[in-house]
N, C-alpha and C. Protein backbone atom coordinates (compact mmCIF):
# COMPACT_ATOMS: atom_id res chain seq x y z
N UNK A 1 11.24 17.66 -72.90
CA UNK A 1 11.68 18.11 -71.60
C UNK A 1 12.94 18.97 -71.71
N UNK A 2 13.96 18.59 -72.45
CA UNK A 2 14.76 19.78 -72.89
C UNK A 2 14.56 20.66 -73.41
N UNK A 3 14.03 21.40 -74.26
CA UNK A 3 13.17 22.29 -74.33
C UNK A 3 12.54 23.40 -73.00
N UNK A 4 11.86 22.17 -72.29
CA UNK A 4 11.46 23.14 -71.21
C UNK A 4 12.56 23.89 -70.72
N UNK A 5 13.72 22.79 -69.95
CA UNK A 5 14.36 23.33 -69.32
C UNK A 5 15.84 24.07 -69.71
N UNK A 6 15.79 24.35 -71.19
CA UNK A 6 16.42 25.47 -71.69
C UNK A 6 15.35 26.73 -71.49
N UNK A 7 14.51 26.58 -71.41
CA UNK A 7 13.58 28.01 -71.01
C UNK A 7 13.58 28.46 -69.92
N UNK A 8 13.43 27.22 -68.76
CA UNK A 8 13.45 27.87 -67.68
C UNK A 8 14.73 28.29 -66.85
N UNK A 9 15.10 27.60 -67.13
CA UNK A 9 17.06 28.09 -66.47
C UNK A 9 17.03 29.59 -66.31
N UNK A 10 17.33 30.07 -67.75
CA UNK A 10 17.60 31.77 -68.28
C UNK A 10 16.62 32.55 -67.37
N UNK A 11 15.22 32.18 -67.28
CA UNK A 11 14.18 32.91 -66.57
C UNK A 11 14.46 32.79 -64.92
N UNK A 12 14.93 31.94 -64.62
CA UNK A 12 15.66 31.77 -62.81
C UNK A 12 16.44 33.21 -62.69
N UNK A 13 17.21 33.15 -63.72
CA UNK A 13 18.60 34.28 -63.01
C UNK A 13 18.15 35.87 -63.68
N UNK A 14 17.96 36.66 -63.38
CA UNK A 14 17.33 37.66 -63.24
C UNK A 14 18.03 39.07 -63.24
N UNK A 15 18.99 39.03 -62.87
CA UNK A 15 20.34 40.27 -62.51
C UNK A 15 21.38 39.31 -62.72
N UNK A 16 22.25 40.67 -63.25
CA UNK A 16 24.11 40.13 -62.81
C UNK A 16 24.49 41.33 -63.04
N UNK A 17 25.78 41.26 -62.22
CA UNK A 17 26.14 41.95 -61.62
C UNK A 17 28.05 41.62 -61.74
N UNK A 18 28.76 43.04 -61.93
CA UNK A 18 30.26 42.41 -61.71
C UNK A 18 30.60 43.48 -60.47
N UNK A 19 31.85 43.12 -59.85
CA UNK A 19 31.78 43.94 -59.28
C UNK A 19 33.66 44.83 -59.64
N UNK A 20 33.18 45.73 -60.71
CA UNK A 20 34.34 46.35 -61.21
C UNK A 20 34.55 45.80 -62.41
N UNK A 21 35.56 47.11 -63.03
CA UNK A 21 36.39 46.59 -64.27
C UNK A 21 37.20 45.55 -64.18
N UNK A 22 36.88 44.39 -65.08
CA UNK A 22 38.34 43.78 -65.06
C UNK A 22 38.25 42.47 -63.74
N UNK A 23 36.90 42.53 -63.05
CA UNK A 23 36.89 41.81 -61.82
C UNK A 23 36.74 40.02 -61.99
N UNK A 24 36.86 39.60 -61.08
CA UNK A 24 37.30 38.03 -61.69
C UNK A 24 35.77 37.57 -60.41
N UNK A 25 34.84 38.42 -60.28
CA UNK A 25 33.78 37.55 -60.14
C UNK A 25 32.60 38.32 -60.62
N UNK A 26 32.00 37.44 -61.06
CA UNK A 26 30.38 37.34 -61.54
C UNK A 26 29.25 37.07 -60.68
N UNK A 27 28.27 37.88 -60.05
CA UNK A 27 27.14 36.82 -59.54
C UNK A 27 25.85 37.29 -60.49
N UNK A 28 25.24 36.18 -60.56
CA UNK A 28 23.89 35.96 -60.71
C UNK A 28 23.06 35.84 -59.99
N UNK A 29 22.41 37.13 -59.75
CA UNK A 29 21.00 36.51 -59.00
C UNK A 29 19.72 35.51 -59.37
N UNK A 30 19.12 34.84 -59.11
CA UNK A 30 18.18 34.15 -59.43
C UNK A 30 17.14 33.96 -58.67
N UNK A 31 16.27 33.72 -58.93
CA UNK A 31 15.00 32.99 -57.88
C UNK A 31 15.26 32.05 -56.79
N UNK A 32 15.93 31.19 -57.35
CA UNK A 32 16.21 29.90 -56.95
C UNK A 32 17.98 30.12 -55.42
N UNK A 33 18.31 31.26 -55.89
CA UNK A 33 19.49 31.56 -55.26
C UNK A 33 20.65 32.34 -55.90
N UNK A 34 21.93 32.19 -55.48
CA UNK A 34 23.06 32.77 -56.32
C UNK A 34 23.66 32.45 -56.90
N UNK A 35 24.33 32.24 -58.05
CA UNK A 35 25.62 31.64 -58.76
C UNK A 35 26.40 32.46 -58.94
N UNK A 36 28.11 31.51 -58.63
CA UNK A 36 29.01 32.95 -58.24
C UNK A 36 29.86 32.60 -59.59
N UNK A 37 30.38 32.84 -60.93
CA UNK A 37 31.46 32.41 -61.47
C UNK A 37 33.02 33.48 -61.11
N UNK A 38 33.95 32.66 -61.31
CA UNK A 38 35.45 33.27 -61.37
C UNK A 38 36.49 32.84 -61.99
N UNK A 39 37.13 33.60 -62.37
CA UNK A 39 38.17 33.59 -63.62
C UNK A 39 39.56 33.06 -62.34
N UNK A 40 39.37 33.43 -61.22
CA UNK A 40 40.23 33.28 -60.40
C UNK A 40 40.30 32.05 -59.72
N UNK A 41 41.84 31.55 -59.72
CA UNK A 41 41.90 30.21 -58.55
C UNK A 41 42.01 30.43 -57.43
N UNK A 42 42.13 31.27 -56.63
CA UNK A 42 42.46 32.10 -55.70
C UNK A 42 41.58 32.47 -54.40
N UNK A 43 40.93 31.18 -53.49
CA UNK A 43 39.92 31.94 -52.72
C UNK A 43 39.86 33.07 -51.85
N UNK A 44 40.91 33.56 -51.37
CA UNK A 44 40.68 35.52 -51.22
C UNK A 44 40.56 35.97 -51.93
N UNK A 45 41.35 35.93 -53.28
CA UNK A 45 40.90 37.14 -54.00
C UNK A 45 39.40 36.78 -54.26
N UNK A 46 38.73 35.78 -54.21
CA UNK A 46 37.71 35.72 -54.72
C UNK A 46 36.63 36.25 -53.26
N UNK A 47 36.83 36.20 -52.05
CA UNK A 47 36.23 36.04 -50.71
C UNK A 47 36.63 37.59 -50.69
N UNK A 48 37.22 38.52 -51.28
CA UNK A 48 37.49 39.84 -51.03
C UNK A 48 36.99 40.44 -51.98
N UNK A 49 36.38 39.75 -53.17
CA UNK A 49 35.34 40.68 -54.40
C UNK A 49 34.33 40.51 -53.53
N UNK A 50 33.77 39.25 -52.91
CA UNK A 50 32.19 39.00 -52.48
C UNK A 50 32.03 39.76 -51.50
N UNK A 51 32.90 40.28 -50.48
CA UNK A 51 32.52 41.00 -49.47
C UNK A 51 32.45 42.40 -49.61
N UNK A 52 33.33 42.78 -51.27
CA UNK A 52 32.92 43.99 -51.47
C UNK A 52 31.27 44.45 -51.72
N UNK A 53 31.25 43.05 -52.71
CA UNK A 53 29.27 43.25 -53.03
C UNK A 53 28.68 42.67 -52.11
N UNK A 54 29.05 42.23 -50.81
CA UNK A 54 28.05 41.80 -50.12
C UNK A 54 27.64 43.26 -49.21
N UNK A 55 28.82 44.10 -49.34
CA UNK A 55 28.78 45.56 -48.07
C UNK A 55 27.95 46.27 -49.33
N UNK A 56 28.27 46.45 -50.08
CA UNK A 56 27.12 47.03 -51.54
C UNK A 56 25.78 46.65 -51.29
N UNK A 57 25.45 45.61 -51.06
CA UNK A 57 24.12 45.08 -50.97
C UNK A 57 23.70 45.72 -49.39
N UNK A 58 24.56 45.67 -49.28
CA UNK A 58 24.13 45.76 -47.57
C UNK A 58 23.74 47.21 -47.24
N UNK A 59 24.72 47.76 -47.96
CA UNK A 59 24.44 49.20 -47.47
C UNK A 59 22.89 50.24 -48.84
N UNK A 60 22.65 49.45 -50.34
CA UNK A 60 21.56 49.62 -50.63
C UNK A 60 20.00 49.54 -50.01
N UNK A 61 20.41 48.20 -48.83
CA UNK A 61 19.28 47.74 -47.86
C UNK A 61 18.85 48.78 -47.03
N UNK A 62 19.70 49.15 -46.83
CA UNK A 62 20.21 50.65 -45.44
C UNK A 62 19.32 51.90 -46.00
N UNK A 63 19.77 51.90 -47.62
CA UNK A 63 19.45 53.09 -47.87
C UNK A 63 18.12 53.08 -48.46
N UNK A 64 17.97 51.71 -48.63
CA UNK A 64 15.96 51.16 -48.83
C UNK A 64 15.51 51.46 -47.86
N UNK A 65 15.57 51.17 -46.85
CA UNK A 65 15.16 50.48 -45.86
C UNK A 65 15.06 52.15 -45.15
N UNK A 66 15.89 52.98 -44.91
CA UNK A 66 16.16 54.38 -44.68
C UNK A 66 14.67 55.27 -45.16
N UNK A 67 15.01 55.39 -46.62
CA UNK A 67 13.63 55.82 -47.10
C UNK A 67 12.21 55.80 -47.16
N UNK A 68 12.11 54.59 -46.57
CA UNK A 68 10.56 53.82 -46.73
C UNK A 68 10.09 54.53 -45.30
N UNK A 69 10.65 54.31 -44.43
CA UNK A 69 10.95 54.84 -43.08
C UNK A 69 10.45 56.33 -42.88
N UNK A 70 11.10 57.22 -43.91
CA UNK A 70 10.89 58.68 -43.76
C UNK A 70 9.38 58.74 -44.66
N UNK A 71 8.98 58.06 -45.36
CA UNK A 71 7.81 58.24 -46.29
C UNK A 71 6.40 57.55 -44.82
C-alpha cells in the first residue's frame, strides 16, 4: 500500500506555479484541489502573492473564455 500511494500523490498535482522571482509562495495544482506552500510567516504577505495569482487566473479565464466566444 505504500507503494501505491507514493505513486499516486505525484500524479494528483499536475502544475506549479510561483508567482515571481524570489516569491515566498508556491501553489500546486492538483486534481484533488490546491496546495499552497510558503517560506513566509506572514499572512499578507502571503494573502497578497495569492491574490496576485488568483487576478492571473482570473483574467486567463477572461481571455479563454473571450476567444472561444469569437470562434
Amino acid at each position: 500500500m505504500g507503494t501505491s500511494l507514493v505513486m499516486t500523490i505525484p500524479s494528483m498535482f499536475v502544475k506549479a506555479h510561483k508567482v515571481g522571482r524570489g516569491s515566498v509562495v508556491k501553489v500546486i495544482y492538483g486534481l484533488e484541489g490546491v496546495l499552497i506552500l510558503s517560506k513566509s510567516g506572514d499572512d499578507q504577505e502571503i494573502l497578497d502573492k495569492l491574490m496576485v495569482l488568483i487576478r492571473g487566473i482570473e483574467e486567463n479565464r477572461l481571455e479563454k473564455k473571450d476567444k472561444n466566444e469569437r470562434f
